[in-house]
N, C-alpha and C. Protein backbone atom coordinates (compact mmCIF):
# COMPACT_ATOMS: atom_id res chain seq x y z
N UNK A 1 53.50 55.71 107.21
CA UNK A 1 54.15 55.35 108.45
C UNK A 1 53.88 53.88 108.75
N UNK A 2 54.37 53.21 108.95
CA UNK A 2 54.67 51.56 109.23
C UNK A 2 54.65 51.56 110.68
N UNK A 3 53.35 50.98 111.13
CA UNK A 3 52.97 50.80 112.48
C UNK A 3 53.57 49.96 113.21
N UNK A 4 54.08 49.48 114.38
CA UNK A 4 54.98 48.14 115.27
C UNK A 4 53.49 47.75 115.58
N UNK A 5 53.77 46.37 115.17
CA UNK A 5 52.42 44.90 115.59
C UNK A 5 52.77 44.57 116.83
N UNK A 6 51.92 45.19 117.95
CA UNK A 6 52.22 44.30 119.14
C UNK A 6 50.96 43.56 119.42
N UNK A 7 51.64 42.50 120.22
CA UNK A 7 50.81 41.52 120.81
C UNK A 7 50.30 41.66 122.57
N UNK A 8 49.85 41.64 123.27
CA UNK A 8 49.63 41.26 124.52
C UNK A 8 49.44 39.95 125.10
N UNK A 9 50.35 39.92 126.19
CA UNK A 9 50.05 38.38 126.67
C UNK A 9 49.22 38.54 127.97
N UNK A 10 48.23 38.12 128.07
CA UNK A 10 47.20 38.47 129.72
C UNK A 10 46.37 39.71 128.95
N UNK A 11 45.38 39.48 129.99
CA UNK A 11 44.29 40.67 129.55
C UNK A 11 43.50 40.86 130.96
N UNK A 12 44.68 41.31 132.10
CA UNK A 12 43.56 41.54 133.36
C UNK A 12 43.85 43.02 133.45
N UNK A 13 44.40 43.71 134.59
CA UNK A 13 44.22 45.21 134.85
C UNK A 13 45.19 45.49 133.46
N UNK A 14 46.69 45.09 134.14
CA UNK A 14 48.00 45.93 133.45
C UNK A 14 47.67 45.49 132.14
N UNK A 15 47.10 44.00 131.58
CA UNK A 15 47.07 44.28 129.60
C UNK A 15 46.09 45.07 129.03
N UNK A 16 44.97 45.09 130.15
CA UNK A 16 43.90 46.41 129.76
C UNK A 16 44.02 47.50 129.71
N UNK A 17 45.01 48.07 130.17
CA UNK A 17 45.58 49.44 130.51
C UNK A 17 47.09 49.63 129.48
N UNK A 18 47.59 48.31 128.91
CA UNK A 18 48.44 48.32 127.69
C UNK A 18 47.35 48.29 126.57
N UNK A 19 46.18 47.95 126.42
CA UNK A 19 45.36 47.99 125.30
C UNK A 19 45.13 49.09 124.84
N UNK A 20 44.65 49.94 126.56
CA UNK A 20 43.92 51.10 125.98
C UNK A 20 45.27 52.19 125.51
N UNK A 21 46.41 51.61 125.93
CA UNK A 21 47.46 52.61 125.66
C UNK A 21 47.61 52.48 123.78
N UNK A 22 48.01 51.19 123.75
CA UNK A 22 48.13 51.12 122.27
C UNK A 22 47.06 51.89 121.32
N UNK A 23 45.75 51.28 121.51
CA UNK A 23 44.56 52.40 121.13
C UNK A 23 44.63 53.55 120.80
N UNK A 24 45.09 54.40 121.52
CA UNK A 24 45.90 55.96 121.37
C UNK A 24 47.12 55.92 120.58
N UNK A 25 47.58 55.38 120.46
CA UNK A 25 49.21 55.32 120.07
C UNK A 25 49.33 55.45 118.56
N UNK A 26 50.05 56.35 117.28
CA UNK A 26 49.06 56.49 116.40
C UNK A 26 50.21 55.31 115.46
N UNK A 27 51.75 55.39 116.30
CA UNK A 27 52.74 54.55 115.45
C UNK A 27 52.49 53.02 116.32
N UNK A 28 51.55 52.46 116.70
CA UNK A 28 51.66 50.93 117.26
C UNK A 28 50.05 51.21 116.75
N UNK A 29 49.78 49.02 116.77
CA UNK A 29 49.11 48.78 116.49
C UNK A 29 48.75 47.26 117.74
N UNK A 30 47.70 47.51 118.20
CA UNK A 30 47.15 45.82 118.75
C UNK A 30 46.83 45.18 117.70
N UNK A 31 47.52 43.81 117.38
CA UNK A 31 47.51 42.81 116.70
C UNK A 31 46.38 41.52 117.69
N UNK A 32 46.78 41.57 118.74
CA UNK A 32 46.17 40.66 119.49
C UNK A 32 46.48 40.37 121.11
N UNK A 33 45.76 39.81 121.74
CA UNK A 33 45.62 39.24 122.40
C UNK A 33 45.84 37.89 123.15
N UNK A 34 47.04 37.24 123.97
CA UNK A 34 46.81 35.91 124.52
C UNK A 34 45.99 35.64 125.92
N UNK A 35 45.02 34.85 125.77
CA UNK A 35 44.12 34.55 127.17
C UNK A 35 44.61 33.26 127.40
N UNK A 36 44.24 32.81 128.62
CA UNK A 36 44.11 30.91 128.91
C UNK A 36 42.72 30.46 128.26
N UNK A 37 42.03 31.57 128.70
CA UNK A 37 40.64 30.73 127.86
C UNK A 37 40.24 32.30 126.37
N UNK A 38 40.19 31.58 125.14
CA UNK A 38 40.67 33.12 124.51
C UNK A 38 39.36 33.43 124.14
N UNK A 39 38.18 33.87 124.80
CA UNK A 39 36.95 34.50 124.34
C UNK A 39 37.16 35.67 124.00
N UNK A 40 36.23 36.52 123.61
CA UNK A 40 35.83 37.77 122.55
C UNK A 40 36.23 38.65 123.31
N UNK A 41 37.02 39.45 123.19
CA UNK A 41 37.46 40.92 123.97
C UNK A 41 36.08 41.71 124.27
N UNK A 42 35.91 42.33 125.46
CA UNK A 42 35.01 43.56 125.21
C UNK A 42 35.49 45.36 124.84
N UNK A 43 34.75 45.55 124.51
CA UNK A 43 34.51 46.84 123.84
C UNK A 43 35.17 47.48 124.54
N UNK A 44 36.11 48.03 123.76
CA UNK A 44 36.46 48.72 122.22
C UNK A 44 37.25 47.66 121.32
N UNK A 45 37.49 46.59 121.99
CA UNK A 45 38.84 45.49 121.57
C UNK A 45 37.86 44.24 120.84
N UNK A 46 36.87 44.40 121.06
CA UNK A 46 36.03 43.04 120.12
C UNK A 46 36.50 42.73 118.67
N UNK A 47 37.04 43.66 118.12
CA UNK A 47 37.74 43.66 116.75
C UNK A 47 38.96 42.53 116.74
N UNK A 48 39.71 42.84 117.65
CA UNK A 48 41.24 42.51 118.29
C UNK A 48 40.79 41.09 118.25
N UNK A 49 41.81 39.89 117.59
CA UNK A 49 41.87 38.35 117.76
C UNK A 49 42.62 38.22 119.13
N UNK A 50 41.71 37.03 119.92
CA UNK A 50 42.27 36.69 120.97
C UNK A 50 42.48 34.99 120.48
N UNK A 51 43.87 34.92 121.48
CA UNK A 51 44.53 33.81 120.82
C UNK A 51 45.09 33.30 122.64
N UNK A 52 44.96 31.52 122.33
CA UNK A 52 45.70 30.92 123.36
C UNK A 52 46.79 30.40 123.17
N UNK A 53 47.54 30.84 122.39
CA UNK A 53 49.30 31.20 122.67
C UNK A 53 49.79 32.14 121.38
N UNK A 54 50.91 32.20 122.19
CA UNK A 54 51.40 33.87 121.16
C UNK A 54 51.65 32.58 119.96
N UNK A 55 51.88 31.95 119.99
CA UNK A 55 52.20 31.60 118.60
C UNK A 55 51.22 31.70 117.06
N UNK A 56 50.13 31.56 117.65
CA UNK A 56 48.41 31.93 116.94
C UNK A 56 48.53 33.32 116.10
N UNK A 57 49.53 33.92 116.81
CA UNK A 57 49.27 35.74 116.01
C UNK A 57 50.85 36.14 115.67
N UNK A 58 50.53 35.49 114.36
CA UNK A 58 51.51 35.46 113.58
C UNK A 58 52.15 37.45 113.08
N UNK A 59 50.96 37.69 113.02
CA UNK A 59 51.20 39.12 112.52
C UNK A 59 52.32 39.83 113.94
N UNK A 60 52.11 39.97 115.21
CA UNK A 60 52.70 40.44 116.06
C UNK A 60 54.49 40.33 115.70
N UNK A 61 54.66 41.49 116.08
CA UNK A 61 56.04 41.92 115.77
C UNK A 61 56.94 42.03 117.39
N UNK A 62 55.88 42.57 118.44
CA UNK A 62 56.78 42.26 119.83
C UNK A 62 55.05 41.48 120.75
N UNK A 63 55.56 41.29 121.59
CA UNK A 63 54.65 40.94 122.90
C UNK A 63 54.70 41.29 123.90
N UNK A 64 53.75 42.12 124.79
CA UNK A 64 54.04 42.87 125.79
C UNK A 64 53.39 41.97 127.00
């Protein structure tokens, strides 16, 4: 099965609550993260590259 690469842009309530959705989701995948300042996700997402512009995460297929 060929997973959809999404990206997130923001990471306050609503991209945290798109994170944890993707997480579950077994056909999507979090590719990444855009912040203004792009430090280390916390846990469960520390894996996840955070990037200061979508352009950085090349892999992403949409951006939410």
């Amino acid at each position: 099965m060929n997973r959809l690469r999404v990206a997130i842009v923001g990471f306050g309530g609503l991209g945290q609550a798109c994170a944890r959705a993707l997480h579950h989701a077994p056909d999507l995948e979090l590719v990444g993260v855009v912040r203004r300042a792009p430090h280390t996700l916390p846990h469960p997402f520390a894996h996840v590259p955070a990037a200061g512009h979508l352009r950085e995460l090349a892999r992403a297929s949409i951006a939410l």
